[in-house]
N, C-alpha and C. Protein backbone atom coordinates (compact mmCIF):
# COMPACT_ATOMS: atom_id res chain seq x y z
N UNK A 1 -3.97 279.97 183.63
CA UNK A 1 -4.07 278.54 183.85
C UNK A 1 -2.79 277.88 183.38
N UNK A 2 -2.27 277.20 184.36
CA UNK A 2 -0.93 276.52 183.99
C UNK A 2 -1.36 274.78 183.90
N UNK A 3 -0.95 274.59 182.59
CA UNK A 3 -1.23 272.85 182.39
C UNK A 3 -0.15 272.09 182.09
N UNK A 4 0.40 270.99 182.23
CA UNK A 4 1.55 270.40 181.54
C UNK A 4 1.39 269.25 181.45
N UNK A 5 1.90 268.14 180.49
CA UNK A 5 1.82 267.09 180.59
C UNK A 5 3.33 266.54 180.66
N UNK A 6 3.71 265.39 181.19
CA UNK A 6 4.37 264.76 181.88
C UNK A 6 4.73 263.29 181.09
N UNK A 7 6.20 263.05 181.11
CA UNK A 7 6.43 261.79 180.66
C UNK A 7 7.54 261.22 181.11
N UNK A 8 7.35 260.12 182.48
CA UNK A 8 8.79 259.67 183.05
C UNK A 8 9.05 258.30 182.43
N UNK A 9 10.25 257.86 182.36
CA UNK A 9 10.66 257.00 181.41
C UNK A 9 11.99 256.11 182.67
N UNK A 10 12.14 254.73 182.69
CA UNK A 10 13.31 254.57 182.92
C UNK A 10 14.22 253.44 181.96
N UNK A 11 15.36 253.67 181.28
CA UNK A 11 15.90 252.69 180.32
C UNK A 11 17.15 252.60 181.03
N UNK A 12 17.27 250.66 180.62
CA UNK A 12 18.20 250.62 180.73
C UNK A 12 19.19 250.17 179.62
N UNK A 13 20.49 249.94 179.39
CA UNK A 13 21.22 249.37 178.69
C UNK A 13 21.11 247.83 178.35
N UNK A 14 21.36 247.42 179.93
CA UNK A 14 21.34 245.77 180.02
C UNK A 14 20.03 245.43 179.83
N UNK A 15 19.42 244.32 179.62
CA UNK A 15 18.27 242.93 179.95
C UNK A 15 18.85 242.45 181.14
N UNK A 16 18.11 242.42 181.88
CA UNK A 16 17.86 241.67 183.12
C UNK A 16 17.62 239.88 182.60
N UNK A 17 18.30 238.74 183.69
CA UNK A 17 19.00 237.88 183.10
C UNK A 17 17.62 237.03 184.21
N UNK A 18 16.69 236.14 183.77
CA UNK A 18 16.26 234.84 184.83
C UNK A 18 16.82 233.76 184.81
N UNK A 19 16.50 232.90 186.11
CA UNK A 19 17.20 231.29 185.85
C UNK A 19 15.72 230.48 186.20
N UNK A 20 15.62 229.50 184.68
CA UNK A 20 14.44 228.69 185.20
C UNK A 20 15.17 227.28 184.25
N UNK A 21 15.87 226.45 185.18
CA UNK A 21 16.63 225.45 184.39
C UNK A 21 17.87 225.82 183.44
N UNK A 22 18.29 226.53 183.59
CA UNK A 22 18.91 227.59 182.47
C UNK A 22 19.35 229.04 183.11
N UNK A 23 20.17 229.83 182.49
CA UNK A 23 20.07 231.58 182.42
C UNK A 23 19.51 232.09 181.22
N UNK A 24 18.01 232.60 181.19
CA UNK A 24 17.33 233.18 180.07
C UNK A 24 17.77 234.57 180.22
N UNK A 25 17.39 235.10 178.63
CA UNK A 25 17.29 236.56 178.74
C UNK A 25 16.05 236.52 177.59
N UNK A 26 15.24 237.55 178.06
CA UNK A 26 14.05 237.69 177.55
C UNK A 26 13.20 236.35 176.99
N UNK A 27 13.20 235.51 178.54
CA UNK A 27 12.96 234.27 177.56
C UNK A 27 13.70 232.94 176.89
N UNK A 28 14.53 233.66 176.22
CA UNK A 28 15.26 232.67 175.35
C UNK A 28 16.84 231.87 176.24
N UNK A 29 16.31 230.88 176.59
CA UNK A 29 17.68 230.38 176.77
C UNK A 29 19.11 230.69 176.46
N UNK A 30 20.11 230.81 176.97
CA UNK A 30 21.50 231.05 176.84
C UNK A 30 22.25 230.24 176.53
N UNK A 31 23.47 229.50 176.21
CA UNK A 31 24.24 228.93 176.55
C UNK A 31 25.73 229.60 177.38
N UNK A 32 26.42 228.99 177.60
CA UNK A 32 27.61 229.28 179.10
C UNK A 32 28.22 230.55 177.82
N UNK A 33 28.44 230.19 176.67
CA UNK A 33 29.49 231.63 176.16
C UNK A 33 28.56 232.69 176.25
N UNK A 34 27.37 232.72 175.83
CA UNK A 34 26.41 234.01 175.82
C UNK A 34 26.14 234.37 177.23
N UNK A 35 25.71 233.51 178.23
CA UNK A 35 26.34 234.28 179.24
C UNK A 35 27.07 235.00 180.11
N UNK A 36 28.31 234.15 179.48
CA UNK A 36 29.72 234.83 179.58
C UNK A 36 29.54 236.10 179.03
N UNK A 37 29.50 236.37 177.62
CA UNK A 37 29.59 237.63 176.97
C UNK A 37 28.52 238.49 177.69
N UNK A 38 27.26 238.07 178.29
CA UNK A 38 26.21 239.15 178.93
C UNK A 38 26.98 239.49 180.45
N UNK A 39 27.56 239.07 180.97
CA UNK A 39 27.92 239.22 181.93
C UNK A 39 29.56 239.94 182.07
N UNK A 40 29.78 240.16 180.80
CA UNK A 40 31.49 240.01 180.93
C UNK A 40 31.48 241.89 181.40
N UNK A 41 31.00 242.16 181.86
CA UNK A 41 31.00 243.94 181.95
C UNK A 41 30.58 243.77 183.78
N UNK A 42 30.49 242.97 184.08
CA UNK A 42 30.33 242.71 185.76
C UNK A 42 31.18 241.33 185.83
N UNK A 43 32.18 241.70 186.51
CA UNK A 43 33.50 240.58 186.94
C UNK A 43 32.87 239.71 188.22
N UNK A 44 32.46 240.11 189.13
CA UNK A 44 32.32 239.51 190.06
C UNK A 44 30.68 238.63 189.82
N UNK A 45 29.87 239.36 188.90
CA UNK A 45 28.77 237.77 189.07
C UNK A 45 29.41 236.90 187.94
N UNK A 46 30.45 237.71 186.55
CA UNK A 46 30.69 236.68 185.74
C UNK A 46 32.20 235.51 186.40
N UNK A 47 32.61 236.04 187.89
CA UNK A 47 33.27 234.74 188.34
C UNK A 47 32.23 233.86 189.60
N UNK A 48 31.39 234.33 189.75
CA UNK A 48 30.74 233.41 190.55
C UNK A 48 29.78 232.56 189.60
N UNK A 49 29.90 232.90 188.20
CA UNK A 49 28.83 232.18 187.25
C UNK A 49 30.23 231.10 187.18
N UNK A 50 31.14 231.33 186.72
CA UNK A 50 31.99 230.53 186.06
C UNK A 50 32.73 229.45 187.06
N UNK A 51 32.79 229.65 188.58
CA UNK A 51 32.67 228.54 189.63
C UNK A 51 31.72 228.01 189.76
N UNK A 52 30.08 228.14 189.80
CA UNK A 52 28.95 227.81 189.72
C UNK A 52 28.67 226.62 188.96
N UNK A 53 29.09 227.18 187.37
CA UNK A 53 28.88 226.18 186.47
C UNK A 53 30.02 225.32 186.24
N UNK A 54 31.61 225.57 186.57
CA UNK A 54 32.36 224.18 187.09
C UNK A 54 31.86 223.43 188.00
N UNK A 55 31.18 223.69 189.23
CA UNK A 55 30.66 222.82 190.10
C UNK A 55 29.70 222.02 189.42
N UNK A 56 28.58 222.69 188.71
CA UNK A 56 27.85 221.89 187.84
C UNK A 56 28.29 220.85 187.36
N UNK A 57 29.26 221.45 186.35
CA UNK A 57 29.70 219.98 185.07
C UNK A 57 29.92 219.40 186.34
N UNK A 58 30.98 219.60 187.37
CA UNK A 58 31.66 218.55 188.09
C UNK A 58 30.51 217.20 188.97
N UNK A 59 29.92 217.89 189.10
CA UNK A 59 28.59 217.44 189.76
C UNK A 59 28.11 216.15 188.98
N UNK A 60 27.48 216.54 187.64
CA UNK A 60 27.04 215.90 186.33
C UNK A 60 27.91 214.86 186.00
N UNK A 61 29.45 215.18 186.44
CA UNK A 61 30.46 214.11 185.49
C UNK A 61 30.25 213.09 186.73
N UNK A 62 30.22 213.25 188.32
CA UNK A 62 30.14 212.11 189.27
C UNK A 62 29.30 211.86 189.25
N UNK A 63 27.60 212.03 189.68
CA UNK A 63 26.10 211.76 189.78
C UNK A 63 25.72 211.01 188.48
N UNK A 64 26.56 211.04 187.33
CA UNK A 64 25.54 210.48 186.37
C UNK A 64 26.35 208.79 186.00
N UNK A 65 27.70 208.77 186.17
CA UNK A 65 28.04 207.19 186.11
C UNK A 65 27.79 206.69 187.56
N UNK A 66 27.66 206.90 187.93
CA UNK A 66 27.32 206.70 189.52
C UNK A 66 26.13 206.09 189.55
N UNK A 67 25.32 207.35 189.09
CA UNK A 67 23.39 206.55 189.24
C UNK A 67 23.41 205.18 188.20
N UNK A 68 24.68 205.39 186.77
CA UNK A 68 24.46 204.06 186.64
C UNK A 68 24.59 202.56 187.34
N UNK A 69 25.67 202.74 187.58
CA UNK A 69 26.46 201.46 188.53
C UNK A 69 25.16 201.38 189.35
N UNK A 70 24.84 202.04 190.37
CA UNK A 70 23.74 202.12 191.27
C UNK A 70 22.64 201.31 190.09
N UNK A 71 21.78 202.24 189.48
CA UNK A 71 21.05 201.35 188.54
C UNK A 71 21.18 199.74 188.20
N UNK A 72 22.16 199.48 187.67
CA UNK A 72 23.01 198.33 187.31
C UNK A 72 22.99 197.55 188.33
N UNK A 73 23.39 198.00 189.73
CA UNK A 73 23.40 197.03 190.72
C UNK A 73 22.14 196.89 191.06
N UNK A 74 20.96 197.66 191.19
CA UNK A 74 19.84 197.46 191.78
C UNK A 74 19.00 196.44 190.88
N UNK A 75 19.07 197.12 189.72
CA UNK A 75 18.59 195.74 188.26
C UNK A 75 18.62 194.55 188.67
N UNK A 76 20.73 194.39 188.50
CA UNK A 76 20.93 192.96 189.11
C UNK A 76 19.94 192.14 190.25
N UNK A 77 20.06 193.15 191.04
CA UNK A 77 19.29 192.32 192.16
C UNK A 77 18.09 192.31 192.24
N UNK A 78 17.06 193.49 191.14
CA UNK A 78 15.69 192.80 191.04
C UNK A 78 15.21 191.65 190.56
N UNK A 79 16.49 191.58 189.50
CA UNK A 79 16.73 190.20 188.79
C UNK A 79 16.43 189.17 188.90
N UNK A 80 17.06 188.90 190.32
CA UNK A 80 17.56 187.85 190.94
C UNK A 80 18.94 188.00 191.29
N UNK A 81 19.56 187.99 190.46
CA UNK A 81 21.15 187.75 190.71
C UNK A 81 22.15 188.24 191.85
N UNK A 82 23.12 188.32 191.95
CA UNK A 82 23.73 188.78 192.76
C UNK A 82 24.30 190.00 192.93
N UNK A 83 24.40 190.62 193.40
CA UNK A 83 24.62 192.18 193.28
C UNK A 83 25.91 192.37 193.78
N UNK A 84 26.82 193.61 194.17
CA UNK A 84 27.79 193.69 194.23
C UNK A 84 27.93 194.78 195.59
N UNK A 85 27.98 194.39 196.64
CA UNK A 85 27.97 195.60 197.75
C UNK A 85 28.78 196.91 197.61
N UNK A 86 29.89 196.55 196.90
CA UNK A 86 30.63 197.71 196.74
C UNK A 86 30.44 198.89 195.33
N UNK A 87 29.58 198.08 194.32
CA UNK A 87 29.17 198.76 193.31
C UNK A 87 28.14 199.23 194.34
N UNK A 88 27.58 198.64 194.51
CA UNK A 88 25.81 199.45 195.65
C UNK A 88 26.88 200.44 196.30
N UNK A 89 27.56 200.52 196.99
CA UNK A 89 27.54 201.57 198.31
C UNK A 89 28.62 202.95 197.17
N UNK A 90 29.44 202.23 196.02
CA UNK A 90 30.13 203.44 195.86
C UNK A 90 29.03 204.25 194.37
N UNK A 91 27.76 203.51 194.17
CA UNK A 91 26.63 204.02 193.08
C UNK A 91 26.22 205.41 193.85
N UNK A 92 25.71 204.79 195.31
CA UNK A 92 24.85 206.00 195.87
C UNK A 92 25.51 206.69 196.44
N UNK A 93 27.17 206.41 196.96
CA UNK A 93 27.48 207.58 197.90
C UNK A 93 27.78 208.37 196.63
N UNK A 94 28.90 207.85 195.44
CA UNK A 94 28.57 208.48 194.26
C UNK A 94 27.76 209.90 193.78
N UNK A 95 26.37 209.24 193.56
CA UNK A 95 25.35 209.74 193.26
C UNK A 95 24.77 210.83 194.03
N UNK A 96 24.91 210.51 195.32
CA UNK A 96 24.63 211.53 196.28
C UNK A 96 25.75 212.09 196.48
N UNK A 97 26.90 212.95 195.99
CA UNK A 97 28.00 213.97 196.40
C UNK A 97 27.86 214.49 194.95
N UNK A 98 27.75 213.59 193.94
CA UNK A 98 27.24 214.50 192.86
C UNK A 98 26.39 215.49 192.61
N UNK A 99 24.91 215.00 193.64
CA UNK A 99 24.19 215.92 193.22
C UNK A 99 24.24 217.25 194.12
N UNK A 100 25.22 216.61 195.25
CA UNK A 100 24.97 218.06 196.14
C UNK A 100 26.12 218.63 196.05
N UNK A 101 27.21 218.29 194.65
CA UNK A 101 28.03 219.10 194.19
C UNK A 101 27.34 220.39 193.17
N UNK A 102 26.47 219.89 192.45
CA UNK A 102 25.79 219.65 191.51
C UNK A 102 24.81 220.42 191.93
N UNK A 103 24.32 220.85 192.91
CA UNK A 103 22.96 221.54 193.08
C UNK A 103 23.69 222.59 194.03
N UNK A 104 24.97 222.44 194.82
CA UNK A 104 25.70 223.94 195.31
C UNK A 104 26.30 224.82 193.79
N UNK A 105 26.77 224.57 192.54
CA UNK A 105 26.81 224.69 191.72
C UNK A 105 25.89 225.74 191.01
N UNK A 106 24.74 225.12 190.87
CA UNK A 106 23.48 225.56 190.41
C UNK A 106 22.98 226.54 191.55
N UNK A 107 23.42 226.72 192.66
CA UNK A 107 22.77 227.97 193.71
C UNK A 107 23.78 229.12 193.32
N UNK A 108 24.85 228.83 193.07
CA UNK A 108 26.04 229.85 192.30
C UNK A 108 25.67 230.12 191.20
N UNK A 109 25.15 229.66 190.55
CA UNK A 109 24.98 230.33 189.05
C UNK A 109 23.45 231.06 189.44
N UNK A 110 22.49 230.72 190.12
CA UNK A 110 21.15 231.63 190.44
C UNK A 110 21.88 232.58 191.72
N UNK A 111 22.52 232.66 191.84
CA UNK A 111 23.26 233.70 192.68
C UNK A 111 24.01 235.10 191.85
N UNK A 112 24.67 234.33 190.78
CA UNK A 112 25.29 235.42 190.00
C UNK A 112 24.40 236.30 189.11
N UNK A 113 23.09 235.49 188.20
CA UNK A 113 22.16 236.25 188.19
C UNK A 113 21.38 237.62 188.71
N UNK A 114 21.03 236.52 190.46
CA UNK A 114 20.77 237.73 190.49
C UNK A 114 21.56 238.64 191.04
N UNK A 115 22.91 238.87 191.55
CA UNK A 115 24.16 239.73 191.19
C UNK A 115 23.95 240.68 189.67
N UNK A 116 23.99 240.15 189.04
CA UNK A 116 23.96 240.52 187.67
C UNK A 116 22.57 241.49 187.73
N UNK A 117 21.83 241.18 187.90
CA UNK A 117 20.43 241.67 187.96
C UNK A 117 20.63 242.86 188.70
N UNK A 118 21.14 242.85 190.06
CA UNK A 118 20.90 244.20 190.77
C UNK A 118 22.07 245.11 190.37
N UNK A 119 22.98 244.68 189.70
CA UNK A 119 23.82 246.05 189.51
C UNK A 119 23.25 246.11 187.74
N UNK A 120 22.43 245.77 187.15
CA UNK A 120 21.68 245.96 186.13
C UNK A 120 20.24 247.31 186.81
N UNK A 121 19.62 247.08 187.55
CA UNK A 121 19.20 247.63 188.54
C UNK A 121 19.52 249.01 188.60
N UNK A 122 20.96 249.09 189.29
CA UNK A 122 20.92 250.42 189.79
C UNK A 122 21.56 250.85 188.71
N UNK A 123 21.89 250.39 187.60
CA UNK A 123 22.42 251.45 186.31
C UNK A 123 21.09 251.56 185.13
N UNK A 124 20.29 251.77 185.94
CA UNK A 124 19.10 252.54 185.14
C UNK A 124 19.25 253.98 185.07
N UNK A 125 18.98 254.66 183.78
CA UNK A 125 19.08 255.95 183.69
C UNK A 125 17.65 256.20 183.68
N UNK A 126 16.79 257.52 184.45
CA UNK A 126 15.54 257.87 184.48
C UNK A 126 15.65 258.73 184.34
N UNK A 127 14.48 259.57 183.59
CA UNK A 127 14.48 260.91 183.00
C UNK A 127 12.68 260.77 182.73
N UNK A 128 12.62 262.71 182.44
CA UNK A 128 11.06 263.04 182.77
C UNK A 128 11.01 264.22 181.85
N UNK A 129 10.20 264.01 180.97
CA UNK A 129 10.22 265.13 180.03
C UNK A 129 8.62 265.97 180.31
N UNK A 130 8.82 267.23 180.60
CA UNK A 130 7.77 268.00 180.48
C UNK A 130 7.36 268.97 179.55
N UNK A 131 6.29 268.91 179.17
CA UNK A 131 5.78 269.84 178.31
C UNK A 131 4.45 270.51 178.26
N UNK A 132 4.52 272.10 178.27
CA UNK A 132 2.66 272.38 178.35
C UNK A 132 2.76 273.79 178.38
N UNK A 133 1.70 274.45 179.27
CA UNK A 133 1.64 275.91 178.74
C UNK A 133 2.05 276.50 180.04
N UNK A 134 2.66 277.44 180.72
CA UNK A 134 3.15 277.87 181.73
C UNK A 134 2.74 279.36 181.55
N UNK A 135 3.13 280.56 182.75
CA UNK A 135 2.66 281.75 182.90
C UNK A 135 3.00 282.73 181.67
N UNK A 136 4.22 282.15 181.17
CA UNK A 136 5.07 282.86 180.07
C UNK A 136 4.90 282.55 178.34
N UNK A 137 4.39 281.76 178.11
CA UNK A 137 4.02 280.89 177.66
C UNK A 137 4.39 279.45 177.12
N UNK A 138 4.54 278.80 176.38
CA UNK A 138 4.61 277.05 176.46
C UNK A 138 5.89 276.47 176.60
N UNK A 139 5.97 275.56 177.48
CA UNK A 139 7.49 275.46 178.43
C UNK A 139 7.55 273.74 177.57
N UNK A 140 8.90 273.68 177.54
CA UNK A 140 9.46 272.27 177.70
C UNK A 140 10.70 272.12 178.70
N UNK A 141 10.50 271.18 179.50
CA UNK A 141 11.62 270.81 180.14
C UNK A 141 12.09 268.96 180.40
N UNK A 142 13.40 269.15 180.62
CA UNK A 142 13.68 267.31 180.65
C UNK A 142 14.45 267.34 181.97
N UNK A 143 14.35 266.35 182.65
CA UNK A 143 15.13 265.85 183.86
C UNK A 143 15.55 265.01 184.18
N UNK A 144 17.04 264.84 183.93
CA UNK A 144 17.70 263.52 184.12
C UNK A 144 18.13 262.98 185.49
């Protein structure tokens, strides 16, 4: 009677990286250097992170004085008062190139992820350790 028992395993080195508002790893939020440093061993998602998140800030620095003025002008004129056509038209066009600077940005950085992710992926090492009683008698073997 030949019996063996069996144990496949796959590890990897890296953590696999999510984006939910953020780049987490296991959870815990990142900031831009710790992702830098998780990523700095893959060049190509850590330069599509690092255009990604310039588009971001850039995004953030137009969309957010922008929505004020916009704000500001719309106030005014719930007010009553008089509003300013050219604060109105340069608030929202503003506001709107920001955010769709600002949200192409943010598809680059959930892009490099998951970049990051699949060559995390295929550098999994798997291995299978066997052990039990064979014709000769009790065998171990491993398979990488």
């Amino acid at each position: 009677m030949i019996a063996s028992i069996a144990i496949c395993a796959s590890v990897s080195a890296q953590t696999e990286l999510t984006y939910k508002n953020g780049v987490l790893q296991n959870g815990t939020k990142l900031n831009a250097e710790q992702v830098r440093a998780v990523m700095s061993g893959n060049n190509e998602a850590l330069e599509l992170y690092n255009s990604g998140r310039s588009l971001f800030v850039v995004g953030q620095v137009i969309s957010y004085p922008c929505a004020a003025m916009l704000g500001w002008d719309l106030g005014t004129r719930l007010g009553g008062g008089n509003g300013s056509g050219t604060l109105l038209a340069v608030g929202a066009v503003g506001t709107a190139v920001g955010l769709i600077i600002g949200a192409s940005g943010e598809k680059k950085i959930k892009n490099s992820v998951s970049l990051y992710n699949l060559k995390t992926r295929s550098n999994l090492v798997s291995y299978q350790v066997n052990f039990g009683f064979t014709q000769t008698g009790v065998g171990l073997s491993v398979r990488f």
